[in-house]
N, C-alpha and C. Protein backbone atom coordinates (compact mmCIF):
# COMPACT_ATOMS: atom_id res chain seq x y z
N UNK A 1 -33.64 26.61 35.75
CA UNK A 1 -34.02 26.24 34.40
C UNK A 1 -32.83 26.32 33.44
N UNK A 2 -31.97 26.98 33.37
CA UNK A 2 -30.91 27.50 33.22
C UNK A 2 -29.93 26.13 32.67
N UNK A 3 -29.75 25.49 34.15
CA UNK A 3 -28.73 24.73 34.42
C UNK A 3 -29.26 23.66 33.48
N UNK A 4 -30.80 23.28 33.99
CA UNK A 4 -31.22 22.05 33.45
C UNK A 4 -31.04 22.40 31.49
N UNK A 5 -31.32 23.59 31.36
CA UNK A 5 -30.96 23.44 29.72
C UNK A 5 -29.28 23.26 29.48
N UNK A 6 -28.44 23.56 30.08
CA UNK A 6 -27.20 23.88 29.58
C UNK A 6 -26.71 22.50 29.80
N UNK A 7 -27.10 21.38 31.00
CA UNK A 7 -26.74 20.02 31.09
C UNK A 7 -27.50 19.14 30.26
N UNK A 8 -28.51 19.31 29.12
CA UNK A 8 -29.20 18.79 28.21
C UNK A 8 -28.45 18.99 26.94
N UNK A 9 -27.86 20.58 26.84
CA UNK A 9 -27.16 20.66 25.82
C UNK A 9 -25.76 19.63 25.77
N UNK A 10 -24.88 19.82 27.17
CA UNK A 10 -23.78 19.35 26.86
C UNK A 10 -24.12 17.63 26.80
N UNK A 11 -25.03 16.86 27.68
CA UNK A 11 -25.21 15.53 27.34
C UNK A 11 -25.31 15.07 25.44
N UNK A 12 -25.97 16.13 25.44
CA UNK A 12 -26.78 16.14 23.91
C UNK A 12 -24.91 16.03 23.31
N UNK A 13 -24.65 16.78 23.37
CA UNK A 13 -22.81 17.26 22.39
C UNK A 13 -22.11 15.80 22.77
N UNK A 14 -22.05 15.86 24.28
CA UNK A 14 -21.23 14.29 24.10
C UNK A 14 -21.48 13.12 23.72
N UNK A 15 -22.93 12.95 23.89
CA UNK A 15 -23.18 11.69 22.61
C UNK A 15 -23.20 11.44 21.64
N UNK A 16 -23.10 12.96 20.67
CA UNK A 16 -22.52 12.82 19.41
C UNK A 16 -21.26 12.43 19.29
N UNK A 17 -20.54 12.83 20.38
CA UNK A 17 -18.79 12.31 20.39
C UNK A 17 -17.99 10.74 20.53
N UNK A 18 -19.27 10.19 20.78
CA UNK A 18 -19.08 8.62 20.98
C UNK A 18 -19.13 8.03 19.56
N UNK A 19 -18.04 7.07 19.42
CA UNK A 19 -18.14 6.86 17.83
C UNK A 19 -19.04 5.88 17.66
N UNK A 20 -19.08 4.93 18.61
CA UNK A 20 -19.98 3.85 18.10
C UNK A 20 -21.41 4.03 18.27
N UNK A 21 -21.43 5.51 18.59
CA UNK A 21 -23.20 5.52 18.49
C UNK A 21 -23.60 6.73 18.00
N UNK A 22 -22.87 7.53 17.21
CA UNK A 22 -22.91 8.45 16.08
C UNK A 22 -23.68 7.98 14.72
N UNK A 23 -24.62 8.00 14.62
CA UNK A 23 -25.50 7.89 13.02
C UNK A 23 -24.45 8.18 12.10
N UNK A 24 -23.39 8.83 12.06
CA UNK A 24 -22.76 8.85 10.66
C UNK A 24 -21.42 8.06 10.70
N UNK A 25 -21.24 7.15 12.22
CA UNK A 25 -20.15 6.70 12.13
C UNK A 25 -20.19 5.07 11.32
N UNK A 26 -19.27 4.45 10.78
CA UNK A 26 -19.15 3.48 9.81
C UNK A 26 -17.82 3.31 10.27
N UNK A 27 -18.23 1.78 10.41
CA UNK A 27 -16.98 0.98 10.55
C UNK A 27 -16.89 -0.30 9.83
N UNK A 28 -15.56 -1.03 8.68
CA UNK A 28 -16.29 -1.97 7.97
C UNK A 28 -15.20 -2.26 7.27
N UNK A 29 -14.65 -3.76 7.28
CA UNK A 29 -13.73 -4.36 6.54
C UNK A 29 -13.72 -4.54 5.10
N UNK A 30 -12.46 -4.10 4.59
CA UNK A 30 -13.02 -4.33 3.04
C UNK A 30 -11.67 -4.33 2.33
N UNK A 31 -11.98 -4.95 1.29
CA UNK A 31 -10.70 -4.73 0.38
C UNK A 31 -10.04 -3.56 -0.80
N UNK A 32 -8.79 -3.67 -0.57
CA UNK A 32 -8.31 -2.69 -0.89
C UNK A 32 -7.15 -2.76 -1.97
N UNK A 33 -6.58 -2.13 -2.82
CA UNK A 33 -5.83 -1.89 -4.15
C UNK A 33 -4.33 -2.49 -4.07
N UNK A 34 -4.03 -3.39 -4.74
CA UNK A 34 -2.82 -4.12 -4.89
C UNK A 34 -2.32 -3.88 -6.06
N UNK A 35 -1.08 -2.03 -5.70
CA UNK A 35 -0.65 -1.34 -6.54
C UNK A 35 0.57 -2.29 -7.07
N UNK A 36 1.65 -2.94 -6.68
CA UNK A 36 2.86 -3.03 -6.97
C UNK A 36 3.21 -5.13 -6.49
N UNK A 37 3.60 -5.77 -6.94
CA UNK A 37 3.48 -7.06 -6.78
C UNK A 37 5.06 -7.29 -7.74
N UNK A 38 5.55 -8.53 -6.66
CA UNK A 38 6.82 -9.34 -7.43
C UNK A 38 6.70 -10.56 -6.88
N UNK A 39 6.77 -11.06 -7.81
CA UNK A 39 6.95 -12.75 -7.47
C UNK A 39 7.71 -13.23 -8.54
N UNK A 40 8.74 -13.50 -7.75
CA UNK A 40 9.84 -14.47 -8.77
C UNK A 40 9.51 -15.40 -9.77
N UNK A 41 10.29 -15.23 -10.74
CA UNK A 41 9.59 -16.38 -12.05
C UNK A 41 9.71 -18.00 -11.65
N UNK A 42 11.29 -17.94 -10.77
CA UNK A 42 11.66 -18.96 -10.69
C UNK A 42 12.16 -19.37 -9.15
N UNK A 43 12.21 -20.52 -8.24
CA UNK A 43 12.47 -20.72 -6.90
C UNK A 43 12.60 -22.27 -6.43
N UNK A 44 13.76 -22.45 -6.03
CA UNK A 44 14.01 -24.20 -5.61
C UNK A 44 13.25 -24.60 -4.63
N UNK A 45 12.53 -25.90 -4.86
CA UNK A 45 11.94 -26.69 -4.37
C UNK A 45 12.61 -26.48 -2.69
N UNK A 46 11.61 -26.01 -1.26
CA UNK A 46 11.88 -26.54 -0.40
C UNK A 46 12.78 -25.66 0.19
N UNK A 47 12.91 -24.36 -0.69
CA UNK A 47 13.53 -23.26 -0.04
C UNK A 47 12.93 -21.83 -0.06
N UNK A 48 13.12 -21.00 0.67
CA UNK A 48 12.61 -19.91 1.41
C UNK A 48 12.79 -18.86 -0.32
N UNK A 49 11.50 -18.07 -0.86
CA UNK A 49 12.09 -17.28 -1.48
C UNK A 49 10.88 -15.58 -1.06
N UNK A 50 10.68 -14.56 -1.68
CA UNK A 50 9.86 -13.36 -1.05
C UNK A 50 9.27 -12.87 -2.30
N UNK A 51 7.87 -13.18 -1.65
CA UNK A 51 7.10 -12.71 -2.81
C UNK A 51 6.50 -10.97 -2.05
N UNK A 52 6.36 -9.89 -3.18
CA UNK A 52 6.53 -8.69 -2.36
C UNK A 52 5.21 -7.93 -2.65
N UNK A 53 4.86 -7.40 -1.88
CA UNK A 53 3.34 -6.71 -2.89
C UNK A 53 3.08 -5.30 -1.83
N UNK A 54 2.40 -4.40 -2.68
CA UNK A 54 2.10 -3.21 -1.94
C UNK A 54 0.86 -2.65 -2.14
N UNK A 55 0.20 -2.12 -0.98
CA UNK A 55 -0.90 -1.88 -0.97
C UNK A 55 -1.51 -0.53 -0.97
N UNK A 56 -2.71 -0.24 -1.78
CA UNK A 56 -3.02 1.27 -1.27
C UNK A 56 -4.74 1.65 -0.98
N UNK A 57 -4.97 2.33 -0.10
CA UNK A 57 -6.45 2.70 0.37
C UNK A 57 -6.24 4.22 -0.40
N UNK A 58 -7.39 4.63 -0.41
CA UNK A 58 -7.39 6.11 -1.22
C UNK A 58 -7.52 7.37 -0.16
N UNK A 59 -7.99 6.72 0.73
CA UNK A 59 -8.33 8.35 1.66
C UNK A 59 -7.77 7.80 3.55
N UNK A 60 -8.40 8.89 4.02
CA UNK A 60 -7.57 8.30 5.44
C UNK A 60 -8.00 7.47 6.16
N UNK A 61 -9.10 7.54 6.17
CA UNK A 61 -9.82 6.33 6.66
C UNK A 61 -9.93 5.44 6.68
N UNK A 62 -8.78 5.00 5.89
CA UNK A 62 -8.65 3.51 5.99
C UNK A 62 -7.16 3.53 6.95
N UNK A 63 -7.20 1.86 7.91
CA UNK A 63 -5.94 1.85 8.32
C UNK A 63 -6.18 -0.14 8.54
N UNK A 64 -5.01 -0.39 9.30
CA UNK A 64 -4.61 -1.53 9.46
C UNK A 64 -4.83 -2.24 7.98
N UNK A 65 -4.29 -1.88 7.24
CA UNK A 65 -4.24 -2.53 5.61
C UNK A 65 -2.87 -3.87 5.86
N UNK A 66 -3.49 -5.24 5.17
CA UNK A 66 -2.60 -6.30 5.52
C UNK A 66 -3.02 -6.48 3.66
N UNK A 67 -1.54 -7.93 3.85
CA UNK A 67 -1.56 -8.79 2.57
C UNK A 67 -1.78 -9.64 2.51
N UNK A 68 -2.59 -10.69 2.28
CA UNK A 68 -2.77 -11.74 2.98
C UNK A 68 -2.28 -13.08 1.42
N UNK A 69 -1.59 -13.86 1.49
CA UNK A 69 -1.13 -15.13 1.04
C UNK A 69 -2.26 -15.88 1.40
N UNK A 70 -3.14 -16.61 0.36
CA UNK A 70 -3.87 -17.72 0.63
C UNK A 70 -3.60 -19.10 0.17
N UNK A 71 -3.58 -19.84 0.54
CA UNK A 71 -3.34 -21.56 0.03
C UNK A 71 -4.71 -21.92 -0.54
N UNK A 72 -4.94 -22.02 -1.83
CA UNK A 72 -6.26 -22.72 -2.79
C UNK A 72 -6.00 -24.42 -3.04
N UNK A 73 -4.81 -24.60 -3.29
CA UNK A 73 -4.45 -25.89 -3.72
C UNK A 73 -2.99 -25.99 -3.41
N UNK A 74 -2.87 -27.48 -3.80
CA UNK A 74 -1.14 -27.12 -3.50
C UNK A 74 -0.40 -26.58 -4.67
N UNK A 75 -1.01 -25.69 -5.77
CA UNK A 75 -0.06 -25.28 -6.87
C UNK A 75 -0.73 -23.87 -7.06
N UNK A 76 -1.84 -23.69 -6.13
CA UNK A 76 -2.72 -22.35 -6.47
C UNK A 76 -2.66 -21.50 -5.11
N UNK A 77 -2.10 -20.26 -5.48
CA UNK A 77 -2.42 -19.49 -4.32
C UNK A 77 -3.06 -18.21 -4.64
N UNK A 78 -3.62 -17.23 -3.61
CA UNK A 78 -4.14 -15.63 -4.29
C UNK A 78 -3.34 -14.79 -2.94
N UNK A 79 -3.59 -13.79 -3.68
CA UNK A 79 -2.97 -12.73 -2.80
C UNK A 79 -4.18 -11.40 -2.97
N UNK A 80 -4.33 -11.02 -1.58
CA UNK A 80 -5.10 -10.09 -1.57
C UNK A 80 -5.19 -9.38 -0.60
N UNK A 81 -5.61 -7.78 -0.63
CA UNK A 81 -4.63 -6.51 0.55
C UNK A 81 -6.39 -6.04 0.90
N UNK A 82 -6.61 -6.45 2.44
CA UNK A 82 -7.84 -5.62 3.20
C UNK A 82 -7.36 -4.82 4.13
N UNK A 83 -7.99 -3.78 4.35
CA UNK A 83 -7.92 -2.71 5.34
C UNK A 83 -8.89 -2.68 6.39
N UNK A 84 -9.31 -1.73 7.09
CA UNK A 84 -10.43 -1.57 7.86
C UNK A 84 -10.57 0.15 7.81
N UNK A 85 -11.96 0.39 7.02
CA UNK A 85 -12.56 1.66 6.78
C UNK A 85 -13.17 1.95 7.98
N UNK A 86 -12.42 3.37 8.68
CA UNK A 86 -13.58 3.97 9.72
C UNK A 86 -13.75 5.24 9.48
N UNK A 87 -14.96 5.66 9.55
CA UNK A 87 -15.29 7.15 9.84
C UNK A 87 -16.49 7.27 10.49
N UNK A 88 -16.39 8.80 10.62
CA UNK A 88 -17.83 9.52 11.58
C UNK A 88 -17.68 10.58 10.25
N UNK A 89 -17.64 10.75 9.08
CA UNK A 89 -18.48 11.34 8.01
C UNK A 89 -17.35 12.07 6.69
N UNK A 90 -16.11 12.02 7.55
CA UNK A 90 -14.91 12.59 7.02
C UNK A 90 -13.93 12.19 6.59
N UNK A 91 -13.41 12.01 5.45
CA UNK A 91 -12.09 11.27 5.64
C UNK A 91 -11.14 12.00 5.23
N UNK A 92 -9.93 11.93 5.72
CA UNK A 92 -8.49 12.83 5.19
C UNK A 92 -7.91 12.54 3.48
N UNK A 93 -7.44 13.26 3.18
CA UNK A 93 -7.36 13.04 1.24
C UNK A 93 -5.89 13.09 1.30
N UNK A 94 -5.64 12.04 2.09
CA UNK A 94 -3.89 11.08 1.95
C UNK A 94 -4.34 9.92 1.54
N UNK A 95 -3.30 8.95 1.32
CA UNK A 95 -3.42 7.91 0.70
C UNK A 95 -2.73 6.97 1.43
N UNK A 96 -3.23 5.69 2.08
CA UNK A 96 -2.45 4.81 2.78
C UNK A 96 -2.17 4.03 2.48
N UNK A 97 -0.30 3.79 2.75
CA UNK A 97 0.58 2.05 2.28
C UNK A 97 0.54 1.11 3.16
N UNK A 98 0.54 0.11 2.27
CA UNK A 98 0.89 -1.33 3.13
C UNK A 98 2.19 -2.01 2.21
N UNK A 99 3.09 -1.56 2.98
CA UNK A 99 4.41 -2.82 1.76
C UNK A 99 4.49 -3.73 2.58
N UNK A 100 4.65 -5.13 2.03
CA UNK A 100 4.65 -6.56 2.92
C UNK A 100 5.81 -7.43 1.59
N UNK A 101 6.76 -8.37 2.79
CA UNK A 101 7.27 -9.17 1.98
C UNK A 101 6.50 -10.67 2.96
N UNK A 102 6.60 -11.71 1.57
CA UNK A 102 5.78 -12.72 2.45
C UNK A 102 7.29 -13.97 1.84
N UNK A 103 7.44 -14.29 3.23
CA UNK A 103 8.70 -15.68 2.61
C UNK A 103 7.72 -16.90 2.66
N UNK A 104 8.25 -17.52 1.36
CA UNK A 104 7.19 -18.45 0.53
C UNK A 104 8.57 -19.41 0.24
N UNK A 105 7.72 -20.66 0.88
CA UNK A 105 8.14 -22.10 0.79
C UNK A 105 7.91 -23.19 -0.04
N UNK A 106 7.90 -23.42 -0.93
CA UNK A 106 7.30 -24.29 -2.42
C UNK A 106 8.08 -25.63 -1.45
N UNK A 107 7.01 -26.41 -1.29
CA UNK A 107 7.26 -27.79 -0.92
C UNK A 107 6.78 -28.73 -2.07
N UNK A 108 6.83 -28.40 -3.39
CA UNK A 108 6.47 -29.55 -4.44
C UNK A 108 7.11 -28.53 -5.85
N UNK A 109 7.81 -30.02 -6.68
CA UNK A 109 8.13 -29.19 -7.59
C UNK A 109 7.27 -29.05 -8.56
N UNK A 110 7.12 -27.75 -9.56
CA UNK A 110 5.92 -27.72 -10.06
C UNK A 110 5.64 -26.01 -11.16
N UNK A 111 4.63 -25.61 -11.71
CA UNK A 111 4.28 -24.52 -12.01
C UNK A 111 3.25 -23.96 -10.54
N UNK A 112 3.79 -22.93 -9.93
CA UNK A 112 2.94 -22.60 -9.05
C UNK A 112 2.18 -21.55 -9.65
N UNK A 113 0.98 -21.31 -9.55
CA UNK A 113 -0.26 -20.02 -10.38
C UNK A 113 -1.01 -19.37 -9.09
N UNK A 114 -0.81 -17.89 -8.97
CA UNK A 114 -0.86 -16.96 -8.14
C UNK A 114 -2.12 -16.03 -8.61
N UNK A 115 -3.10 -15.75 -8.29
CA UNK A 115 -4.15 -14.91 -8.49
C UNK A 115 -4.21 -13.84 -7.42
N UNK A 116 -3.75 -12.56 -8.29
CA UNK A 116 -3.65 -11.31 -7.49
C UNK A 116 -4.68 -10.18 -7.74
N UNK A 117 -5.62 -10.33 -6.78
CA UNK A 117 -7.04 -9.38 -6.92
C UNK A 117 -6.36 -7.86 -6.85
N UNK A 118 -5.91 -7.08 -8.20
CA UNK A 118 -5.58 -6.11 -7.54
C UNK A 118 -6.65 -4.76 -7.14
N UNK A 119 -7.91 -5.16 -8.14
CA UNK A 119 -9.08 -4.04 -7.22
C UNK A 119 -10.31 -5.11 -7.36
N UNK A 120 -11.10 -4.73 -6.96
CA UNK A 120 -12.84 -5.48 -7.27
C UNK A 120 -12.73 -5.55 -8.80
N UNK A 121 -12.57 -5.21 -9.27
CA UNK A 121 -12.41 -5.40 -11.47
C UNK A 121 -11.53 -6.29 -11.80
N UNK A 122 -10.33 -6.11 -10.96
CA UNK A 122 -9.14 -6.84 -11.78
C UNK A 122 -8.49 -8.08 -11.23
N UNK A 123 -8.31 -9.01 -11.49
CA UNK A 123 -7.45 -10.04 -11.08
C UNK A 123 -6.54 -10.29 -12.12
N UNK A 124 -5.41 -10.47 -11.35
CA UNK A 124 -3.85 -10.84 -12.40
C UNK A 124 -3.48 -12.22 -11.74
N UNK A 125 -2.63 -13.00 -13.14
CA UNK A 125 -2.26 -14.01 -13.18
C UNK A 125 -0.99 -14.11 -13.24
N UNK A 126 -0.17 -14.39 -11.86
CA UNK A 126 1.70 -14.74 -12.37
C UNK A 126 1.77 -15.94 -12.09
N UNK A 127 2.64 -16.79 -12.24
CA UNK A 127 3.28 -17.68 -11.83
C UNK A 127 4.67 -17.87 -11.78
N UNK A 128 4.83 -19.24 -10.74
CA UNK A 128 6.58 -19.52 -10.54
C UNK A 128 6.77 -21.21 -10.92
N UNK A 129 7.80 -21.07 -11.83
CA UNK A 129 8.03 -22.29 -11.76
C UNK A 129 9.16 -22.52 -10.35
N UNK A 130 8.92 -24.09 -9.90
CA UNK A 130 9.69 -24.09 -8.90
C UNK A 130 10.35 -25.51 -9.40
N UNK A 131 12.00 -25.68 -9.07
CA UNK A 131 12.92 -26.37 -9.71
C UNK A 131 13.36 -27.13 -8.28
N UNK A 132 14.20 -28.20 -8.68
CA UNK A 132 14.38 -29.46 -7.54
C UNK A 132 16.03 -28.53 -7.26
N UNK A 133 16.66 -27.81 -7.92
CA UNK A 133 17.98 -27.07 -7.63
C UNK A 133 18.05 -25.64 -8.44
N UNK A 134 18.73 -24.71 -8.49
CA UNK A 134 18.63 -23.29 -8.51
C UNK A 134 20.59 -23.13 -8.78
């Protein structure tokens, strides 16, 4: 009787240890804080220039944080930094970076307008003008 309780207990312990079938575990893509951003005022038509941005999650649980460059139009782009939140109920009280440079190609000359979500509240507006020579 013994045995049969003590192999009920430990089954019981290791299935709490499995993350994907833990009741308190959470796993879930989401976006995250776009502390620090540069984008040049100005950049020649048809040449390579680096737009720079940095990212931050608040606790540890977050990881694989990217930047992602989107194409809206050919004069509109956004920029915006997701992570992937995991836990089983805990998270560590560090703070995680993402610095990314993105080389950006202006193939038309023009005012280019950049929409940078930097939390769920805020979106910022820069732009570049881009010139036929530099």
């Amino acid at each position: 009787m013994k045995t049969f309780i003590f192999i009920a207990i430990a089954l019981l312990a290791l299935s709490c240890l499995k993350n994907g079938e833990n009741s308190y575990y959470v796993r879930t893509t989401g976006r995250v804080e776009i502390i620090q951003f540069n984008i040049p005022d100005t950049a020649a038509n048809n040449q390579f220039t680096e737009i720079h941005a940095k990212a931050e999650a608040l606790n540890g649980c977050w990881n694989n944080l990217n930047i992602v460059l989107t194409k809206k139009s050919d004069f509109e782009y956004s920029l915006e930094a997701f992570g992937v939140f995991e836990s089983i109920g805990y998270c560590e009280d560090i703070k995680v970076y993402e610095d990314t440079t993105i080389a950006f190609k202006p193939t038309k000359t023009g005012t280019y307008k950049f929409d940078i979500t930097k939390n769920e509240n805020l979106t910022v507006v820069d732009s570049m003008i881009v010139v036929g020579d530099i």
